[in-house]
PDB file of N, CA and C in Angstrom:
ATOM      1  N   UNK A   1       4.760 166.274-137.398  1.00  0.00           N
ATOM      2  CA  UNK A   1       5.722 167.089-136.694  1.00  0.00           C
ATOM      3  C   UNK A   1       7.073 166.377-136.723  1.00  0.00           C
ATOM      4  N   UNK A   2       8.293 167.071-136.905  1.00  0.00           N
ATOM      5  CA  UNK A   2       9.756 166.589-137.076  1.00  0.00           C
ATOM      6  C   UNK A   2      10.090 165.895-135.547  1.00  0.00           C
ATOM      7  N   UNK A   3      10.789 164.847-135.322  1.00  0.00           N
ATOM      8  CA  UNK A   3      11.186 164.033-134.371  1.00  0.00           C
ATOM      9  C   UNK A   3      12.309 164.909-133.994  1.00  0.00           C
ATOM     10  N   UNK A   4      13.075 166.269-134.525  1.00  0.00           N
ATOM     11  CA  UNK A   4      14.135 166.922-133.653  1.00  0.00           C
ATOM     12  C   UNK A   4      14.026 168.537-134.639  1.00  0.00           C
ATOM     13  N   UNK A   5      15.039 169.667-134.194  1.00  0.00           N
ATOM     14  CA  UNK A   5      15.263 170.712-134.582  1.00  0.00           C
ATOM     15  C   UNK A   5      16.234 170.370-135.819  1.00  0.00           C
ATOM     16  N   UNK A   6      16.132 171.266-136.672  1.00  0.00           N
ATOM     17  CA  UNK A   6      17.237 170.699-138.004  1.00  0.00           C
ATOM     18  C   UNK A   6      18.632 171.158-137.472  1.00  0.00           C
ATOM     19  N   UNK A   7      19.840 170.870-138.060  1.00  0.00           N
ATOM     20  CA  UNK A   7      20.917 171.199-137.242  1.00  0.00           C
ATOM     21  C   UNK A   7      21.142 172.981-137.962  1.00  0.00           C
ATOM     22  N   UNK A   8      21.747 173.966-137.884  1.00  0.00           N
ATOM     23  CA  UNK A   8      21.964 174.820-138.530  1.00  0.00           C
ATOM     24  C   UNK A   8      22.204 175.118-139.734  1.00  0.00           C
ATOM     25  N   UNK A   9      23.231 173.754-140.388  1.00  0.00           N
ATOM     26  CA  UNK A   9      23.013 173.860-141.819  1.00  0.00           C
ATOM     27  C   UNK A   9      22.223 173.019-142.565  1.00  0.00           C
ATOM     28  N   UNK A  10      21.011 173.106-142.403  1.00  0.00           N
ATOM     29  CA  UNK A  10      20.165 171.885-143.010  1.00  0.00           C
ATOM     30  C   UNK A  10      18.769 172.942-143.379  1.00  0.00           C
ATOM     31  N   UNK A  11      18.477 172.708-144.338  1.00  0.00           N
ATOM     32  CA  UNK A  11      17.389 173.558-145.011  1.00  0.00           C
ATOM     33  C   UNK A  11      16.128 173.379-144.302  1.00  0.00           C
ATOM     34  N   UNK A  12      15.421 174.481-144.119  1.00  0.00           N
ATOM     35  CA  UNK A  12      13.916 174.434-143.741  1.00  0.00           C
ATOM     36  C   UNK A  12      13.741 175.152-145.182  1.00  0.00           C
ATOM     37  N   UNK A  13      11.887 175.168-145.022  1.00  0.00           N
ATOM     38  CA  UNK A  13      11.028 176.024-145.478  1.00  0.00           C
ATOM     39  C   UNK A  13       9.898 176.938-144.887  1.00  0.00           C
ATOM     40  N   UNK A  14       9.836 178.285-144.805  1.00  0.00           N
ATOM     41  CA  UNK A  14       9.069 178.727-144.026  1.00  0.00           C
ATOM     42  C   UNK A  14       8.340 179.339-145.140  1.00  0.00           C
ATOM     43  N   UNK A  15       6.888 179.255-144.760  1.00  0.00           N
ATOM     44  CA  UNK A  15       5.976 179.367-145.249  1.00  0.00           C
ATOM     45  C   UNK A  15       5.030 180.575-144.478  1.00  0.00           C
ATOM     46  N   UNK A  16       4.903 181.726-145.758  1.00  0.00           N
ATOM     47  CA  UNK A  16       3.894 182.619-144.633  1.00  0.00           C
ATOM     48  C   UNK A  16       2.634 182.966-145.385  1.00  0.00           C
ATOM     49  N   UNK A  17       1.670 183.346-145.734  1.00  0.00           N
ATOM     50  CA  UNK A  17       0.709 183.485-146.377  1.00  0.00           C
ATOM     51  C   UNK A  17       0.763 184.060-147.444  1.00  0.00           C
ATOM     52  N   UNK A  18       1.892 184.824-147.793  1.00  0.00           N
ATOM     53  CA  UNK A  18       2.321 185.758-149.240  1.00  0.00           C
ATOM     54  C   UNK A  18       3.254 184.718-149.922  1.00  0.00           C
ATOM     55  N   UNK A  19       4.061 184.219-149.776  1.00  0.00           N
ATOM     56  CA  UNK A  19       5.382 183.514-149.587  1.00  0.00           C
ATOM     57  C   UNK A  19       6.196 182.337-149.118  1.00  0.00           C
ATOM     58  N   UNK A  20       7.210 181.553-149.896  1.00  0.00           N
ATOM     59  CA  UNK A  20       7.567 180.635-149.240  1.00  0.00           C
ATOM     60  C   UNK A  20       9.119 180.604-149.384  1.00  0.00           C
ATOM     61  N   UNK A  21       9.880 180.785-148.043  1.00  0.00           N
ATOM     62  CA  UNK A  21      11.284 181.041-148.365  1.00  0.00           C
ATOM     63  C   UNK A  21      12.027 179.715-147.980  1.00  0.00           C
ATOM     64  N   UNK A  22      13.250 179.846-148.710  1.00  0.00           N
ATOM     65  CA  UNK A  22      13.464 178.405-148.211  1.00  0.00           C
ATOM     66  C   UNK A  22      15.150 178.770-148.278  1.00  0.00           C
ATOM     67  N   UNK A  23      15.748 178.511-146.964  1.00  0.00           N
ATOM     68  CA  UNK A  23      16.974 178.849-146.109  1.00  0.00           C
ATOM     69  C   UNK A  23      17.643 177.622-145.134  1.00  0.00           C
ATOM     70  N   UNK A  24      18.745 177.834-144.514  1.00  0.00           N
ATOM     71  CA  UNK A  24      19.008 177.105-143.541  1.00  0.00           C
ATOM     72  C   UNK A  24      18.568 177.069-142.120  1.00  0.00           C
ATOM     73  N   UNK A  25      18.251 176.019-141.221  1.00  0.00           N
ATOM     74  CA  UNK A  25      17.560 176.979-139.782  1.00  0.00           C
ATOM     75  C   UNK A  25      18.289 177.763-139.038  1.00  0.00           C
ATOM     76  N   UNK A  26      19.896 177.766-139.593  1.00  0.00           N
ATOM     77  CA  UNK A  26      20.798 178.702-139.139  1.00  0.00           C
ATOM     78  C   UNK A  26      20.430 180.562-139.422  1.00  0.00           C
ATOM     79  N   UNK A  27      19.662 180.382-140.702  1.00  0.00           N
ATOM     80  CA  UNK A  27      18.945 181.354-140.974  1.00  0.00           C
ATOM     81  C   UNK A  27      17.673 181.783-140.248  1.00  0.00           C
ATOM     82  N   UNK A  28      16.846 181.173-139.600  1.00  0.00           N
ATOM     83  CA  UNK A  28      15.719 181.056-139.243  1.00  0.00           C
ATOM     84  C   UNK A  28      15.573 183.057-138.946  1.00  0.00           C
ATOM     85  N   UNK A  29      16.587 182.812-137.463  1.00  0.00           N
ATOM     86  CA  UNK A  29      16.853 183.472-136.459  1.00  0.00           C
ATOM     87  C   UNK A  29      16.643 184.926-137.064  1.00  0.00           C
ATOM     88  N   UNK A  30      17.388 185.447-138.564  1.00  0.00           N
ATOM     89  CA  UNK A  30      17.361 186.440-138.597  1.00  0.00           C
ATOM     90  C   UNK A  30      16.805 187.014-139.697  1.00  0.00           C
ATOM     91  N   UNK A  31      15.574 186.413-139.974  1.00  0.00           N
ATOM     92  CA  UNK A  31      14.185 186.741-140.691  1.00  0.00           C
ATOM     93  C   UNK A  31      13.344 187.184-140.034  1.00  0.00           C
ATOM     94  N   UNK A  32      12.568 188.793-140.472  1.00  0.00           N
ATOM     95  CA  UNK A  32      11.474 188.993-139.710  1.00  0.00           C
ATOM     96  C   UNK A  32      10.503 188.217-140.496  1.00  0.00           C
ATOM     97  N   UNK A  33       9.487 187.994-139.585  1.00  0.00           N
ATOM     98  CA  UNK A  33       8.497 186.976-140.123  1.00  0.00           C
ATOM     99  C   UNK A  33       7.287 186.910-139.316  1.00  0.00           C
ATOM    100  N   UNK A  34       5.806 187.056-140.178  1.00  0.00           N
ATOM    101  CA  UNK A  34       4.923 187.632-139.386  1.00  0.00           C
ATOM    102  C   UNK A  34       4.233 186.629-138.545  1.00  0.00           C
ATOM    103  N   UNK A  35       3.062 186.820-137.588  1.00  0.00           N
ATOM    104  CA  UNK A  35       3.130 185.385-137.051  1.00  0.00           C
ATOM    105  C   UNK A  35       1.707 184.721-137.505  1.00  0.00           C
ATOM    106  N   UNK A  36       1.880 183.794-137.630  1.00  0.00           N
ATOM    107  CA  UNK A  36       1.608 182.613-138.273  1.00  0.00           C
ATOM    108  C   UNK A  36       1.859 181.565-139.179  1.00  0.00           C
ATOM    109  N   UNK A  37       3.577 182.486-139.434  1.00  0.00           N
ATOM    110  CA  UNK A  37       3.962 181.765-140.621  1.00  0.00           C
ATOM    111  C   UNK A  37       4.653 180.202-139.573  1.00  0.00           C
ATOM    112  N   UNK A  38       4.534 179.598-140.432  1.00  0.00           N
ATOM    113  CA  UNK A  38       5.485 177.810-140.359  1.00  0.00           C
ATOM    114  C   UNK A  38       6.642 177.577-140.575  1.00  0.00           C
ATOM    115  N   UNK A  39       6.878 176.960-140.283  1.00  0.00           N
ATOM    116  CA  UNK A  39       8.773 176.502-140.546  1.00  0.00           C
ATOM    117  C   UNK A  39       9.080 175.165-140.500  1.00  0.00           C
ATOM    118  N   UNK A  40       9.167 174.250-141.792  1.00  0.00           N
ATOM    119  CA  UNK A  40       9.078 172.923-141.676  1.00  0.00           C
ATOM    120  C   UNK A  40      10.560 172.418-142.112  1.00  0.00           C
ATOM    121  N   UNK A  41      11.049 171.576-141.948  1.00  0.00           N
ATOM    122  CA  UNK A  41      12.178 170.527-142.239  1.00  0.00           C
ATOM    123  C   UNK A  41      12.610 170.255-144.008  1.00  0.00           C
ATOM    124  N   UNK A  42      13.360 169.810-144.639  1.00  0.00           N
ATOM    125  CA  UNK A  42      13.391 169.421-145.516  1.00  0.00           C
ATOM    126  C   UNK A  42      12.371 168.064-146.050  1.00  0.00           C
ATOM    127  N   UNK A  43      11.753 166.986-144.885  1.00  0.00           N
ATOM    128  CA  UNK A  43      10.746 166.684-145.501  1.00  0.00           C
ATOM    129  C   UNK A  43       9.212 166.932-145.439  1.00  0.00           C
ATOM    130  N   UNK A  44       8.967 168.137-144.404  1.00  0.00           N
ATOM    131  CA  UNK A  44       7.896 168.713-144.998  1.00  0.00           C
ATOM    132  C   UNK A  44       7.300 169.059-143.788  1.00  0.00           C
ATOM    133  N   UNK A  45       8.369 168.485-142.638  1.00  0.00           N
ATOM    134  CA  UNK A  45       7.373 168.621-141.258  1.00  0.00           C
ATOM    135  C   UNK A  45       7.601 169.435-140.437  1.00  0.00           C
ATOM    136  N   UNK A  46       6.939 169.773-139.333  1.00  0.00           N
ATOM    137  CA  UNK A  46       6.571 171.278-139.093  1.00  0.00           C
ATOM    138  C   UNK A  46       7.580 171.041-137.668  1.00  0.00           C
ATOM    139  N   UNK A  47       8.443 172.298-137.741  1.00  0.00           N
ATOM    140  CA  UNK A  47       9.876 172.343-136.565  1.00  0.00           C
ATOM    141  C   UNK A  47       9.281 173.582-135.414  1.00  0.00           C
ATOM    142  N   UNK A  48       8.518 174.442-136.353  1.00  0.00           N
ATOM    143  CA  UNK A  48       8.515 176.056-135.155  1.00  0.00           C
ATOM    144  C   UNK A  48       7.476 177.026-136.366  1.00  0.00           C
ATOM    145  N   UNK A  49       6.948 177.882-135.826  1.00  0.00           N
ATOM    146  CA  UNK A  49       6.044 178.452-135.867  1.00  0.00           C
ATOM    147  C   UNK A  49       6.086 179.809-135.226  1.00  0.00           C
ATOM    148  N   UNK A  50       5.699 180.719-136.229  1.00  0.00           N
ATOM    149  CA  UNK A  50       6.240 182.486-135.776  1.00  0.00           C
ATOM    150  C   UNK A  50       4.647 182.884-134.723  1.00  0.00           C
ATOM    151  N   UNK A  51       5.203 183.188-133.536  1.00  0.00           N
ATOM    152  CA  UNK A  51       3.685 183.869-132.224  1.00  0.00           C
ATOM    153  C   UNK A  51       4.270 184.935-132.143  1.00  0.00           C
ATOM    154  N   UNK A  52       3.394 185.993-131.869  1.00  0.00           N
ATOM    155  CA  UNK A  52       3.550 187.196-131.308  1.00  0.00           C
ATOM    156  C   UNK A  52       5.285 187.812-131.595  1.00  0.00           C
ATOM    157  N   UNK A  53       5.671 187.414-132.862  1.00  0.00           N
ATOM    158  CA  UNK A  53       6.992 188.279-133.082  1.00  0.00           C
ATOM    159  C   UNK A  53       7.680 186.848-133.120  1.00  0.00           C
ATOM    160  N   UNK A  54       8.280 185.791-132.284  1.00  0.00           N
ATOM    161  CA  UNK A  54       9.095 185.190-131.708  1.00  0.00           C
ATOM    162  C   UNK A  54       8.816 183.732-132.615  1.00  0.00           C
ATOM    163  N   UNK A  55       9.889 183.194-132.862  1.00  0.00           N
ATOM    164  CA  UNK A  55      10.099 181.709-133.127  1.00  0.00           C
ATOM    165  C   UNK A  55       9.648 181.178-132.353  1.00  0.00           C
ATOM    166  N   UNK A  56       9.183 180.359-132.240  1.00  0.00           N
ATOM    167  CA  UNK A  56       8.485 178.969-131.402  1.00  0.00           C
ATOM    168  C   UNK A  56       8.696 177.744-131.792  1.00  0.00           C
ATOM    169  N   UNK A  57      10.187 177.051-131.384  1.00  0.00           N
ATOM    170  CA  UNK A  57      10.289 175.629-131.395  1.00  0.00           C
ATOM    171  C   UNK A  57       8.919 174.261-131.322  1.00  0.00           C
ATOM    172  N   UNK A  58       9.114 174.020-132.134  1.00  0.00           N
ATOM    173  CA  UNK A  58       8.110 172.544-131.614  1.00  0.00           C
ATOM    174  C   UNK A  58       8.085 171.194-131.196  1.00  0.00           C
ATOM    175  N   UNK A  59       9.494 171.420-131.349  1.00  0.00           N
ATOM    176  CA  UNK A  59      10.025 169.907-131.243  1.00  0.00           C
ATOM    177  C   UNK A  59      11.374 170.070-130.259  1.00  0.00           C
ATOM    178  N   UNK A  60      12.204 169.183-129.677  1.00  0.00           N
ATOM    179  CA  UNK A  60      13.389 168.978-128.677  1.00  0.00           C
ATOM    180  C   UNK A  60      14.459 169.334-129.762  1.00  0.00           C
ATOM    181  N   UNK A  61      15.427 169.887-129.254  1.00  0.00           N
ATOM    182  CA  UNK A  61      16.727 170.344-129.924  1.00  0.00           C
ATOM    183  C   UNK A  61      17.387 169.280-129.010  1.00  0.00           C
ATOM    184  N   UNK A  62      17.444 167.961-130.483  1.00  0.00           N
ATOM    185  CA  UNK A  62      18.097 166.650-129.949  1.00  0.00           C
ATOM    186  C   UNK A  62      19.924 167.068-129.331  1.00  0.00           C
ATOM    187  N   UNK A  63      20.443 168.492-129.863  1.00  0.00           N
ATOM    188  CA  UNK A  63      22.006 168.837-129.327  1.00  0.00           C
ATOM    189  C   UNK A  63      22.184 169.608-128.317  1.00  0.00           C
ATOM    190  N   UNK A  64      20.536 169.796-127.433  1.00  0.00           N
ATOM    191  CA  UNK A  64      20.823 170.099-126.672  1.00  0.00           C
ATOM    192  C   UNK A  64      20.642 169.314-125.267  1.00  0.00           C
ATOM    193  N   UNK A  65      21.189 169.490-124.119  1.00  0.00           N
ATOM    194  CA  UNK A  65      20.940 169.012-123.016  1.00  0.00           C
ATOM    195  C   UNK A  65      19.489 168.530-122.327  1.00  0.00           C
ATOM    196  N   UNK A  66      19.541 167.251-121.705  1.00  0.00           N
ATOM    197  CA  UNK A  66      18.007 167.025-121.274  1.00  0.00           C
ATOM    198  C   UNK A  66      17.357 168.523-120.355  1.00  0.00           C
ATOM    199  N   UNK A  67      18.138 168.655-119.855  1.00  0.00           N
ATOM    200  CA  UNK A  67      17.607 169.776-118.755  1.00  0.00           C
ATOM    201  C   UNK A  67      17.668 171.174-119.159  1.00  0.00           C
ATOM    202  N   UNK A  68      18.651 171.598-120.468  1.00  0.00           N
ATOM    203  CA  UNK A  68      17.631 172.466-121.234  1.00  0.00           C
ATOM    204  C   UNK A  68      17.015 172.819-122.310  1.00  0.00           C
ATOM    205  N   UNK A  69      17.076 171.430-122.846  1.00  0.00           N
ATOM    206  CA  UNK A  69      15.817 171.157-124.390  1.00  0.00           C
ATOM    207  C   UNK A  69      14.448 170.804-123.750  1.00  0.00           C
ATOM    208  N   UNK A  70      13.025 171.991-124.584  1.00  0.00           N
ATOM    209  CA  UNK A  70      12.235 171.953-123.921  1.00  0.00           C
ATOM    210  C   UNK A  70      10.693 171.341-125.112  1.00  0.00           C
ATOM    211  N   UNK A  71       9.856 171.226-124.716  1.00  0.00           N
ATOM    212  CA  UNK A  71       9.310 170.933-126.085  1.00  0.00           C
ATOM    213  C   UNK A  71       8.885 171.990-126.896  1.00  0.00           C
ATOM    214  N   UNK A  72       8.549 173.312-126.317  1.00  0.00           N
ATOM    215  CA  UNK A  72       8.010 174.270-127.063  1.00  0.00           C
ATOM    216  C   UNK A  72       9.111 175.649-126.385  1.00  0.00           C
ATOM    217  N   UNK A  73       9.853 175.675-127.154  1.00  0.00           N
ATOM    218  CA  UNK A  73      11.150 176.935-127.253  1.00  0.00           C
ATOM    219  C   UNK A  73      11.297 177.879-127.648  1.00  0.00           C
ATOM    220  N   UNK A  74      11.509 179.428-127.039  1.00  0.00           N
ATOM    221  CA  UNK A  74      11.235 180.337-128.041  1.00  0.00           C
ATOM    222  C   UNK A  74      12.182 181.102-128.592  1.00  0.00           C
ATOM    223  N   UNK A  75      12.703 181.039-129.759  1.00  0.00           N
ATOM    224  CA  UNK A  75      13.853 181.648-130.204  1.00  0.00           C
ATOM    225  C   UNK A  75      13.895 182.970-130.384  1.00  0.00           C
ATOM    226  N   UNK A  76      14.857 183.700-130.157  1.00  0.00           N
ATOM    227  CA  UNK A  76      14.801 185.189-130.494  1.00  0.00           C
ATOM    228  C   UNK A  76      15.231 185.769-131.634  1.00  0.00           C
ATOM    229  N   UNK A  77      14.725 186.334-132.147  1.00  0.00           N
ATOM    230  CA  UNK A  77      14.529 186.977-133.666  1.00  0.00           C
ATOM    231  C   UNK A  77      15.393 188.344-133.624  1.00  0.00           C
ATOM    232  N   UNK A  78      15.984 188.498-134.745  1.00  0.00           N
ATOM    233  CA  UNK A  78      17.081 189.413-135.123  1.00  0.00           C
ATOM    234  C   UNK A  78      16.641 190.068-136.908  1.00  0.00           C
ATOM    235  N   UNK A  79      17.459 191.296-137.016  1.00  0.00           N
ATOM    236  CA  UNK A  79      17.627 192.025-138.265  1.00  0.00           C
ATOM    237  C   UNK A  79      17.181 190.917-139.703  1.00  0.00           C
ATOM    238  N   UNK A  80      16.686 191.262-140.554  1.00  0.00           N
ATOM    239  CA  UNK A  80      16.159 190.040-141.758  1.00  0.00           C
ATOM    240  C   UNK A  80      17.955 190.042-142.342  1.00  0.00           C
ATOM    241  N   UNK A  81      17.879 188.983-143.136  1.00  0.00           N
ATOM    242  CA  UNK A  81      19.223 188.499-144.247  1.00  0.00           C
ATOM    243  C   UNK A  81      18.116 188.129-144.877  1.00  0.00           C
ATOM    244  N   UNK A  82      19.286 187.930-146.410  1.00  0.00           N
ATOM    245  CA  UNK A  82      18.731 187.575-147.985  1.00  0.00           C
ATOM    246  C   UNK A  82      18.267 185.839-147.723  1.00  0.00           C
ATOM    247  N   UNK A  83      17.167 185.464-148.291  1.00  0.00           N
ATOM    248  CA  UNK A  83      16.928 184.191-148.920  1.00  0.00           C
ATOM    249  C   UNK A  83      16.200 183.712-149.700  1.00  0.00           C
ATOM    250  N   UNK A  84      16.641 182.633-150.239  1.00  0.00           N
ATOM    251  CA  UNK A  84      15.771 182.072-152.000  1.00  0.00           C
ATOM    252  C   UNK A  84      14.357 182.089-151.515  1.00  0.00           C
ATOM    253  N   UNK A  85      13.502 182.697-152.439  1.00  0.00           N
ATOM    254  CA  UNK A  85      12.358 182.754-152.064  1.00  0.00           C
ATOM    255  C   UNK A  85      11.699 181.709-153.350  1.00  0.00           C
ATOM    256  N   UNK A  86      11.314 180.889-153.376  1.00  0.00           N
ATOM    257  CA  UNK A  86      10.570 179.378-154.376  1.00  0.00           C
ATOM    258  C   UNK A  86       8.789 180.399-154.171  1.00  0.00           C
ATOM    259  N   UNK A  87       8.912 180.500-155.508  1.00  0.00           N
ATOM    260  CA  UNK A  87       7.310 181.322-156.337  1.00  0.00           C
ATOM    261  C   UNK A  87       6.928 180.245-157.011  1.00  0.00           C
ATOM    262  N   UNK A  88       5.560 179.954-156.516  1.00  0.00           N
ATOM    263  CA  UNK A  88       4.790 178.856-158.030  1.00  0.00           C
ATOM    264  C   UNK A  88       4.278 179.762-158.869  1.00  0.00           C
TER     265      UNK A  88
END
């Protein structure tokens, strides 16, 4: 598991059982994405995780405040945008 949230412009990879897209986590937000898919860091480790519709932080958002960075966060999800989708 990643020691913080990536900053907005820093690449994840989310991974869903059809697919593996790979964006900024500034992007995260406005991908629909079904749940169970993953969302890991540029080196491979796991940041948040799609439940019931919603992003799910896994780790502390080191830019945010002690009192309201939490360990498990749930981000709210918006309209999809375009991103590189990496096919083996």
């Amino acid at each position: 598991m990643a020691a913080r949230l990536p900053k907005s412009s820093e690449a994840v990879m989310i991974q869903t059982s059809d697919v593996t897209y790979r964006c900024t986590w500034g992007d995260v937000e406005w991908l629909e994405m079904p749940d169970g898919t993953m969302v890991a860091d540029d080196r491979g480790e796991l940041v948040a995780h799609v439940d019931e519709g919603k992003i799910v932080a896994l780790v502390e958002d080191a830019s945010a405040s002690s009192a309201s960075a939490a360990s498990s966060k749930v981000l709210t999800s918006n309209p999809p945008t375009t991103a590189t989708i990496d096919q083996d």
